[in-house]
Protein backbone atom coordinates (compact mmCIF):
# COMPACT_ATOMS: atom_id res chain seq x y z
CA UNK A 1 43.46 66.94 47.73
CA UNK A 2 44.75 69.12 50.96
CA UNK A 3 43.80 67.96 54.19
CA UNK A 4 41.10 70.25 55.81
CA UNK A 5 43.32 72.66 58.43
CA UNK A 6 41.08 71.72 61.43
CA UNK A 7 41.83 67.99 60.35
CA UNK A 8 45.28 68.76 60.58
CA UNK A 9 45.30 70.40 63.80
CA UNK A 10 43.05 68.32 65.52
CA UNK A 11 45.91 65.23 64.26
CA UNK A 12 48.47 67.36 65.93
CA UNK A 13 47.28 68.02 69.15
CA UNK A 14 46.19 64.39 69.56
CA UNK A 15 49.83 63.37 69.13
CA UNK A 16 50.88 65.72 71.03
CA UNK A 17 48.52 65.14 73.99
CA UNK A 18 49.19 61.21 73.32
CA UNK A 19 53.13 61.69 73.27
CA UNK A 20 52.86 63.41 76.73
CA UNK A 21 50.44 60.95 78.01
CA UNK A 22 53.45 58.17 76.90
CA UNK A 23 56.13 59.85 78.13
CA UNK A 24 54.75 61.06 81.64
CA UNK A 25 52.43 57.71 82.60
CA UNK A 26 52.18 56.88 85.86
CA UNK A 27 50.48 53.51 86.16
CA UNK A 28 48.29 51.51 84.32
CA UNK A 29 48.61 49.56 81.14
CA UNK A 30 48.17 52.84 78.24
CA UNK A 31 47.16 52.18 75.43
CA UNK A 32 47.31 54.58 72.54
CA UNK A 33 44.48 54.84 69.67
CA UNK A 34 42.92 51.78 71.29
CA UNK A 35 40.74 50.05 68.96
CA UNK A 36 37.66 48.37 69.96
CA UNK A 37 34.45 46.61 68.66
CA UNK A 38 31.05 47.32 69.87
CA UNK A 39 29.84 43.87 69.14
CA UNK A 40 26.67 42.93 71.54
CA UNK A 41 26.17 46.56 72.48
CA UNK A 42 22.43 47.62 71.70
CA UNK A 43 21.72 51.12 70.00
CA UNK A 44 24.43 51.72 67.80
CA UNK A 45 25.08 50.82 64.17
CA UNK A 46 28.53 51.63 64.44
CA UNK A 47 30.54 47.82 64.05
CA UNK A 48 34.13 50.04 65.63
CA UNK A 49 35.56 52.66 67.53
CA UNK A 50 39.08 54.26 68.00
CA UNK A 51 39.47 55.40 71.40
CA UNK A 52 42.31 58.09 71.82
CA UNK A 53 43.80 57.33 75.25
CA UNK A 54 43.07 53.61 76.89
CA UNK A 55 44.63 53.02 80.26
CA UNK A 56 43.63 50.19 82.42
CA UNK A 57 45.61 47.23 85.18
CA UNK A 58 45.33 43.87 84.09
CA UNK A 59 43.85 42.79 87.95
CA UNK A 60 41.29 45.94 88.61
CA UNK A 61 37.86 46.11 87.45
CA UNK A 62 37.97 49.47 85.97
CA UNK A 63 39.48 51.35 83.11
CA UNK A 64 39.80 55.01 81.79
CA UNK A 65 39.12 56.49 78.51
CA UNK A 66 40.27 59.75 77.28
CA UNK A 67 38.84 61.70 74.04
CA UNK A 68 41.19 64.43 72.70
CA UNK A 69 39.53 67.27 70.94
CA UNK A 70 41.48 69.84 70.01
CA UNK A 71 38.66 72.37 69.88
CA UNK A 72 39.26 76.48 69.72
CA UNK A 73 35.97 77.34 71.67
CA UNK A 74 36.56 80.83 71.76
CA UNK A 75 36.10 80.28 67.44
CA UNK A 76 32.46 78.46 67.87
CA UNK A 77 29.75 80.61 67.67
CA UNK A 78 27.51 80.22 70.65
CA UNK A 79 24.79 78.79 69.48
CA UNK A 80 26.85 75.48 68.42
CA UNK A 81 28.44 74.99 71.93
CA UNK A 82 25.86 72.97 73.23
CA UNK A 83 25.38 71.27 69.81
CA UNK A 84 29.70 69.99 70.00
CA UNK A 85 29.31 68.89 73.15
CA UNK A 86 26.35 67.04 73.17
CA UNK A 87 28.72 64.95 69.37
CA UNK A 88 31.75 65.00 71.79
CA UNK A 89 29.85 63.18 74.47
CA UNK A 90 27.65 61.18 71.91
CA UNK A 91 31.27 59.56 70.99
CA UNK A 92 33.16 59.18 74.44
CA UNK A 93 29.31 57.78 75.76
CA UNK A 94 29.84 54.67 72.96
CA UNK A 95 33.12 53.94 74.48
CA UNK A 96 31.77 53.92 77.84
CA UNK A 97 28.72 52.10 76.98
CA UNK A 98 31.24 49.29 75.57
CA UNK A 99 32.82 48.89 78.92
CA UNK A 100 29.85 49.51 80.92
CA UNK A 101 27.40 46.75 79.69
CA UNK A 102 30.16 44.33 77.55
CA UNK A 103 32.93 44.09 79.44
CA UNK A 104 31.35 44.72 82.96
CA UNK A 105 33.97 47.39 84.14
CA UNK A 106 33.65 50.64 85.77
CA UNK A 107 34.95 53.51 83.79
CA UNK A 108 36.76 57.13 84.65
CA UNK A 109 36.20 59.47 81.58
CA UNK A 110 37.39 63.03 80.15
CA UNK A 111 37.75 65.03 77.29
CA UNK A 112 40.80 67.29 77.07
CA UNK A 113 40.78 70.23 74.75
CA UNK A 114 43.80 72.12 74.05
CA UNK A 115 43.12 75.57 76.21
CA UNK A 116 40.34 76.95 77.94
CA UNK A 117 38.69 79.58 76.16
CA UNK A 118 39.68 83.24 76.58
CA UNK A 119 36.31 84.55 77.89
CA UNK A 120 36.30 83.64 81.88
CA UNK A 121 31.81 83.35 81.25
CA UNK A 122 32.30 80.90 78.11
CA UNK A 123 34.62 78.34 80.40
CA UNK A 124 32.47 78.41 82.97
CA UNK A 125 29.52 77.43 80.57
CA UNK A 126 31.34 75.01 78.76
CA UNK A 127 32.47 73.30 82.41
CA UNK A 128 28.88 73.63 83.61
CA UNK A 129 26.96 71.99 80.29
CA UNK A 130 29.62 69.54 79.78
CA UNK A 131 29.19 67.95 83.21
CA UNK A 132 25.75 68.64 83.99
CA UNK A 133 23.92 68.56 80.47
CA UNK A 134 26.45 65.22 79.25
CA UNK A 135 28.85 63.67 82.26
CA UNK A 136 31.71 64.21 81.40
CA UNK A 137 34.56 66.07 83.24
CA UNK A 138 36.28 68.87 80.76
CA UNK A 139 40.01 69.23 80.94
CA UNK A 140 42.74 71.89 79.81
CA UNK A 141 45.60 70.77 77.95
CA UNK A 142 47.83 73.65 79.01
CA UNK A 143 46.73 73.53 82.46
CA UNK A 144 47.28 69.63 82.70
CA UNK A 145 50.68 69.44 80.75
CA UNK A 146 53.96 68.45 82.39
């Protein structure tokens, strides 16, 4: 059976976003497709996570986690923007959660999506409601790369 096409891309443009993130690091301990439990972490039935991008320093108290979506927004109908960022954020908010209450750290969080979408209005929105409506910063791909 042929893997769905937005399966696909979204598996490329994670290893592309995770290549550059390898390549062009900084500081910090990176860590790619970081898996963690949620063990001892209330509301959730969920036992596991995969985190796309991990970085954190062995001696600071604080770590960053970075979800990779490689959503086409100007391809969702309107009505469902609110609805994938709300599951985006449900998912990065787990992670966070883990850190937060488990492991007692203080966490720095984004999403990146592969482009901003063509319509000046819909970016704005999508900026707006994904920071106001869910905390969480939004982040261009193409306007971040090296």
């Amino acid at each position: 059976m042929a893997e769905p096409e937005q399966l696909r891309r979204g598996k490329e443009f994670q290893k592309i976003v995770q290549s550059d993130f390898s390549t062009n690091s900084k500081g910090g301990i990176l860590t790619i497709e970081q898996h963690i439990s949620f063990d001892g972490l209330k509301e959730t039935k969920q036992t596991r996570g995969r985190m796309d991008i991990f970085i954190h320093e062995d001696t600071e108290d604080f770590v960053t986690i970075i979800e990779i979506k490689a959503t086409d927004w100007d391809r969702i109908k309107e009505k469902n923007i609110t609805r994938n960022l709300y599951r985006h954020s449900k998912q990065l908010f787990k992670y966070i959660d883990k850190y937060l209450e488990i492991d007692d750290k203080s966490v720095c969080h984004a999403v990146i999506y592969p482009a901003p979408p063509l319509k000046e209005d819909l970016r704005e929105l999508i900026e707006k409601r994904a920071i106001e409506n869910y905390s969480f910063p939004v982040y261009w791909y193409t306007e971040i790369k090296s």
